[in-house]
Protein backbone atom coordinates (compact mmCIF):
# COMPACT_ATOMS: atom_id res chain seq x y z
CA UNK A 1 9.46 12.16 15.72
CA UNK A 2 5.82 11.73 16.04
CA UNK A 3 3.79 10.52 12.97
CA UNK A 4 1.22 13.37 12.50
CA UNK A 5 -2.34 12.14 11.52
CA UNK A 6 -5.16 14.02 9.53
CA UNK A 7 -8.64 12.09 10.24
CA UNK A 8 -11.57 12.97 8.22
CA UNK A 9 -14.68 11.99 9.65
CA UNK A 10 -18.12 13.99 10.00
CA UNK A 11 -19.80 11.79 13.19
CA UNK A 12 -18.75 12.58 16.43
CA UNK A 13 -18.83 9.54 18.06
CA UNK A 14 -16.30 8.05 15.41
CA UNK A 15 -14.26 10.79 15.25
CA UNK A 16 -14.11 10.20 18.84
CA UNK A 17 -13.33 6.88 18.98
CA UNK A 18 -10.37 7.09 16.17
CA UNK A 19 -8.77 10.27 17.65
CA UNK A 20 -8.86 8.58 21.35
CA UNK A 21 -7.30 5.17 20.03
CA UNK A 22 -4.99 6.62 17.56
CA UNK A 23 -3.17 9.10 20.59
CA UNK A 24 -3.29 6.18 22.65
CA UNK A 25 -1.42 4.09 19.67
CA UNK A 26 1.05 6.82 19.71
CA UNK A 27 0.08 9.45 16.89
CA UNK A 28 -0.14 13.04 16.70
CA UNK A 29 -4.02 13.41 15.74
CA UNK A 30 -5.89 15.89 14.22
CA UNK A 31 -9.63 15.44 13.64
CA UNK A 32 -11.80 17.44 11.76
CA UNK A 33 -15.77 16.88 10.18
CA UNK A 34 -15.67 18.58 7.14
CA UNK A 35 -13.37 18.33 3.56
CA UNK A 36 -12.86 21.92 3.68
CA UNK A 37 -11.13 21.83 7.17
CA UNK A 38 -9.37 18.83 5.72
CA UNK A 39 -7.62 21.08 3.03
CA UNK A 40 -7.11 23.78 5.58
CA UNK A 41 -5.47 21.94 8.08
CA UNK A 42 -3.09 20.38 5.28
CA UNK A 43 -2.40 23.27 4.01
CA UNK A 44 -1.13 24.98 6.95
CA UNK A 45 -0.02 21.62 8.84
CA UNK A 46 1.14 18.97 6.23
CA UNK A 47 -0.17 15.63 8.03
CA UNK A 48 2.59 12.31 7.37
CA UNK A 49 -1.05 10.52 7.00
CA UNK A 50 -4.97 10.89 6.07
CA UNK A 51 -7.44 8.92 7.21
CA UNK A 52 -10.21 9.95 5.20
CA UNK A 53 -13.99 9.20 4.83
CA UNK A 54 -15.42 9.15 1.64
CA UNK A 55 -19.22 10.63 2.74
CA UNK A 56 -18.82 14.23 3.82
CA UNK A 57 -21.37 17.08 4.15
CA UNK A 58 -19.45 19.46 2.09
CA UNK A 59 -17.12 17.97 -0.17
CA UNK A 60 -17.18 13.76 -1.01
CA UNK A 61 -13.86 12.66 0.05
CA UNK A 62 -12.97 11.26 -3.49
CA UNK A 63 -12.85 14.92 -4.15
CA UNK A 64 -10.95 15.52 -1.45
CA UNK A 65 -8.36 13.22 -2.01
CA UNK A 66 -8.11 15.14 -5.74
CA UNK A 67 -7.66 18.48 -3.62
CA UNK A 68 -5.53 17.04 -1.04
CA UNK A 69 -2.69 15.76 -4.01
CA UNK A 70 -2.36 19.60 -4.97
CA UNK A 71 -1.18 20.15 -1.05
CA UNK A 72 0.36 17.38 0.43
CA UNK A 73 1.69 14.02 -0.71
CA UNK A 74 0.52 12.14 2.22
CA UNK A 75 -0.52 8.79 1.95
CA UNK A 76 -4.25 8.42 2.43
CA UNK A 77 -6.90 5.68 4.16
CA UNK A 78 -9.94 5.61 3.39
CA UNK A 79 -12.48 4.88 5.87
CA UNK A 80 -16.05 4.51 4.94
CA UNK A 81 -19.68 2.93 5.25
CA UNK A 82 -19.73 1.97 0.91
CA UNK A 83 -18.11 -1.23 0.92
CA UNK A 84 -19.32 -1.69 -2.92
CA UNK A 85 -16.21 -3.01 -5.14
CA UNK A 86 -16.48 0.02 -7.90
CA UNK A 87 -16.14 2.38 -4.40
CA UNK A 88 -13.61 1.04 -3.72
CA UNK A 89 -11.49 0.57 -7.06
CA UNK A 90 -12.84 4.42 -7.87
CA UNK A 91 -10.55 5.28 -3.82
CA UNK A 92 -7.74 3.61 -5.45
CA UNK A 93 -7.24 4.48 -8.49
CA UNK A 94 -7.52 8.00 -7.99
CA UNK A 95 -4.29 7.76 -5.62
CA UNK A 96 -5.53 6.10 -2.08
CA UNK A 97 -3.66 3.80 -0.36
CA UNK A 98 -6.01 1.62 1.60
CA UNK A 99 -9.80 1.37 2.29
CA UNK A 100 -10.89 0.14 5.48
CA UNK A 101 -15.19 -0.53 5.70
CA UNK A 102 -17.61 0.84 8.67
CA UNK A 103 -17.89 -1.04 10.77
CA UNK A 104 -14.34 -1.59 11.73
CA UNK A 105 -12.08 -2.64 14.08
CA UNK A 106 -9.85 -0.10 15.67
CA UNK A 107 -6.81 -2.44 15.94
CA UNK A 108 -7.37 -3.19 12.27
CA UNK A 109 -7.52 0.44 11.21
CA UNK A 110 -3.75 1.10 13.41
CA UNK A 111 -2.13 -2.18 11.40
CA UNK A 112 -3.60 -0.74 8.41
CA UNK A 113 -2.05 2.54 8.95
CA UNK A 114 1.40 1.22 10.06
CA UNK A 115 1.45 -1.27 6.53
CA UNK A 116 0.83 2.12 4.62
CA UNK A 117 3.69 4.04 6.79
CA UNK A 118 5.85 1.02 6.39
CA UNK A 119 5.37 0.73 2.41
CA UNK A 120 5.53 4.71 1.47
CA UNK A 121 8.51 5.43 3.78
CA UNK A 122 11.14 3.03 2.61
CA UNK A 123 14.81 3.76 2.73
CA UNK A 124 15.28 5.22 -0.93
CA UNK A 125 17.56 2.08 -3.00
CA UNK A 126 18.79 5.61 -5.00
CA UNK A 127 18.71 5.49 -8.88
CA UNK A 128 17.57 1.95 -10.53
CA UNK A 129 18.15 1.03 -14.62
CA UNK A 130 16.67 -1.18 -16.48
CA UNK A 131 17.74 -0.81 -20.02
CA UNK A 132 17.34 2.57 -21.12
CA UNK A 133 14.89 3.24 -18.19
CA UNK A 134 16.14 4.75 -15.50
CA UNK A 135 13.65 5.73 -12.32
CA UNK A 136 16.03 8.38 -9.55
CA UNK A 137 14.42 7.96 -6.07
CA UNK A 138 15.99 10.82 -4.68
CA UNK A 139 14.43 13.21 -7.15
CA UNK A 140 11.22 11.09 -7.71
CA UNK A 141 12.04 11.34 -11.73
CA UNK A 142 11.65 8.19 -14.51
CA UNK A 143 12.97 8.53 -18.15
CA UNK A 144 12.89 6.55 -20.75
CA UNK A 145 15.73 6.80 -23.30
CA UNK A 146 16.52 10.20 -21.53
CA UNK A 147 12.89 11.41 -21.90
CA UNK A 148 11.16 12.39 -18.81
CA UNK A 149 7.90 10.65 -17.95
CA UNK A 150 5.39 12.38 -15.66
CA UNK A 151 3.58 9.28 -13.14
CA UNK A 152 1.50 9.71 -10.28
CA UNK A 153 2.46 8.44 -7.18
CA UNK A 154 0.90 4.89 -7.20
CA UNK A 155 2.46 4.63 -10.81
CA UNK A 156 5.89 5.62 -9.53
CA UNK A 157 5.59 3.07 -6.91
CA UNK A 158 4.34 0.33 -9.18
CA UNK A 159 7.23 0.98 -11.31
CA UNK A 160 9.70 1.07 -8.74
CA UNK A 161 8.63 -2.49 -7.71
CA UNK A 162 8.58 -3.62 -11.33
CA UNK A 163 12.16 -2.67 -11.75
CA UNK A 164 13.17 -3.91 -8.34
CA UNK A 165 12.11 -6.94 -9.47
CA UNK A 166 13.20 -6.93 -12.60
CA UNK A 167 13.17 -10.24 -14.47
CA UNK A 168 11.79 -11.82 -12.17
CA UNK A 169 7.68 -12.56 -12.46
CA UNK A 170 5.28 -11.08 -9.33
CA UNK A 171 1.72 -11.87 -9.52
CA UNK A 172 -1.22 -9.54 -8.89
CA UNK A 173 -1.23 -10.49 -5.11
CA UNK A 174 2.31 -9.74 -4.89
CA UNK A 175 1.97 -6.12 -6.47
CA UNK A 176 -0.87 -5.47 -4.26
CA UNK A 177 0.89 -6.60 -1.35
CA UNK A 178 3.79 -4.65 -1.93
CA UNK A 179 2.50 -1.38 -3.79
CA UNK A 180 -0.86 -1.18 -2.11
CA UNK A 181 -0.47 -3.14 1.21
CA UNK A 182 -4.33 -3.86 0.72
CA UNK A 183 -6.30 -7.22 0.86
CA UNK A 184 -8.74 -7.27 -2.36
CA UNK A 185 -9.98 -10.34 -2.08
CA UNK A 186 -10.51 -10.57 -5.68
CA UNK A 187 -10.09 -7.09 -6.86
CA UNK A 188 -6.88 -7.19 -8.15
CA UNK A 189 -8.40 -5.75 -11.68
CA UNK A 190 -6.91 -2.38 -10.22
CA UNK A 191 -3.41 -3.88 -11.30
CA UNK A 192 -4.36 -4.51 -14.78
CA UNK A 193 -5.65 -0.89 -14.91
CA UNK A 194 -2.50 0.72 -13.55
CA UNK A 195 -0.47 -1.63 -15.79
CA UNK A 196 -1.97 -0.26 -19.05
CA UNK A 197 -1.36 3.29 -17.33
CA UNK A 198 2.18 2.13 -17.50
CA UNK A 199 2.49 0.73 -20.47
CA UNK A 200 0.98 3.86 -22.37
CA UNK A 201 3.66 6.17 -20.52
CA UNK A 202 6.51 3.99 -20.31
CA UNK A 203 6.17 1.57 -23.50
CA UNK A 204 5.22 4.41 -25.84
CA UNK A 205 8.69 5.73 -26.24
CA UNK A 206 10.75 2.38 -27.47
CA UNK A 207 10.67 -1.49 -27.61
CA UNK A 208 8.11 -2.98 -24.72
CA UNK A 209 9.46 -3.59 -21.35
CA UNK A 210 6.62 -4.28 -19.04
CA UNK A 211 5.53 -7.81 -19.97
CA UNK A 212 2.29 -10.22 -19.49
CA UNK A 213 2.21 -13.45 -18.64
CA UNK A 214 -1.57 -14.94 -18.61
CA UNK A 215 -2.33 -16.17 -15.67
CA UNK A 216 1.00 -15.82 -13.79
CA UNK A 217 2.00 -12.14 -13.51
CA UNK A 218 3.87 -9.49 -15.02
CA UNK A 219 7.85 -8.83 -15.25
CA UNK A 220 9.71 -5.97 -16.72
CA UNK A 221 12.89 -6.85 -18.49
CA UNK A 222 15.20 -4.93 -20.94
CA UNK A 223 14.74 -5.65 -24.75
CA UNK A 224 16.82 -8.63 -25.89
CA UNK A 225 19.72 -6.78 -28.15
């Protein structure tokens, strides 16, 4: 089945260009200029993907992306001419999954996508305990000592890789590998903010599980008995 696209963009010439080389790389594109036809068009056609840029006439596309969530729980790209780190970090943290600069190169942009299609669409691994944690991929539902606990979908996936790994230490370029699929060259502060998101929802309900080491990484592990 075709991977259906949703691209964002309010200049011709690059809307263009991506929905040319996109068909030609295989996807089912749909291109519009404005946020408001962005929400339309997800509304009525539910894309598998957004690529999204962040300066629109109408509505900025961080707003977007907060409309978008209510619709759809597409993964999203951001595509964009402001480069600047707190851009960037602000994309991010409000639930994007990449953020590719103007200008760009189209065969960059496709491996970008496919990482993101690659990372969001994994085979479910089913339910997954650690201690009295328990995170159910098929109904996309954590608890903690039996108590559900609402995440967003970068949290969910965070915590999913935590308890994958479980034990075991990842670094900050490991979780952004594997959670974002995004090269920060140095931002990895994003980590340490979605961390203490975890830590508030997850640790607030019984002994600590998600643990710091300085300088190394992070590893969840059940409370010694």
């Amino acid at each position: 089945m075709t991977t259906r696209l949703l691209v964002v963009e309010d200049e011709p010439d690059i809307r263009e260009l991506l929905s040319g080389g996109l068909r030609y790389a295989g996807f089912d594109v749909t291109a519009v200029g404005t946020g408001g036809e962005a929400l339309r068009c997800a509304a009525g056609h539910p894309p598998d993907l957004v690529v999204l840029d962040v300066m629109l006439p109408d509505i900025d596309g961080f707003t977007v992306l907060k409309q978008l969530r209510t619709i759809v729980d597409a993964p999203v790209v951001f595509l964009t001419a402001r480069s600047d780190v707190d851009d960037r970090v602000t994309g991010l943290t409000l639930g994007g999954d990449d953020y590719v600069t103007k200008p760009f190169a189209l065969e960059e942009l496709i491996a970008r996508i496919g990482a993101v299609l690659r990372r969001t669409t994994e085979a479910p691994t089913g339910r997954i305990s650690v201690g009295d944690l328990e995170l159910d991929e098929d109904s996309h539902e954590v608890r903690r000592a039996g108590q559900l606990v609402a995440l967003s979908p970068t949290e969910f996936r965070l915590l999913r890789y935590l308890m994958l790994n479980a034990g075991r230490v990842v670094s900050k370029a490991q979780i952004l590998d594997r959670v974002w699929s995004y090269d920060y060259h140095g931002e990895a502060n994003i980590v340490e903010l979605y961390v203490s998101y975890l830590r508030k929802k997850v640790d607030n309900q019984g002994p600590r599980l998600i643990n710091t080491l300085r300088g190394v990484g992070y590893v969840l592990r059940a409370p010694r008995a």
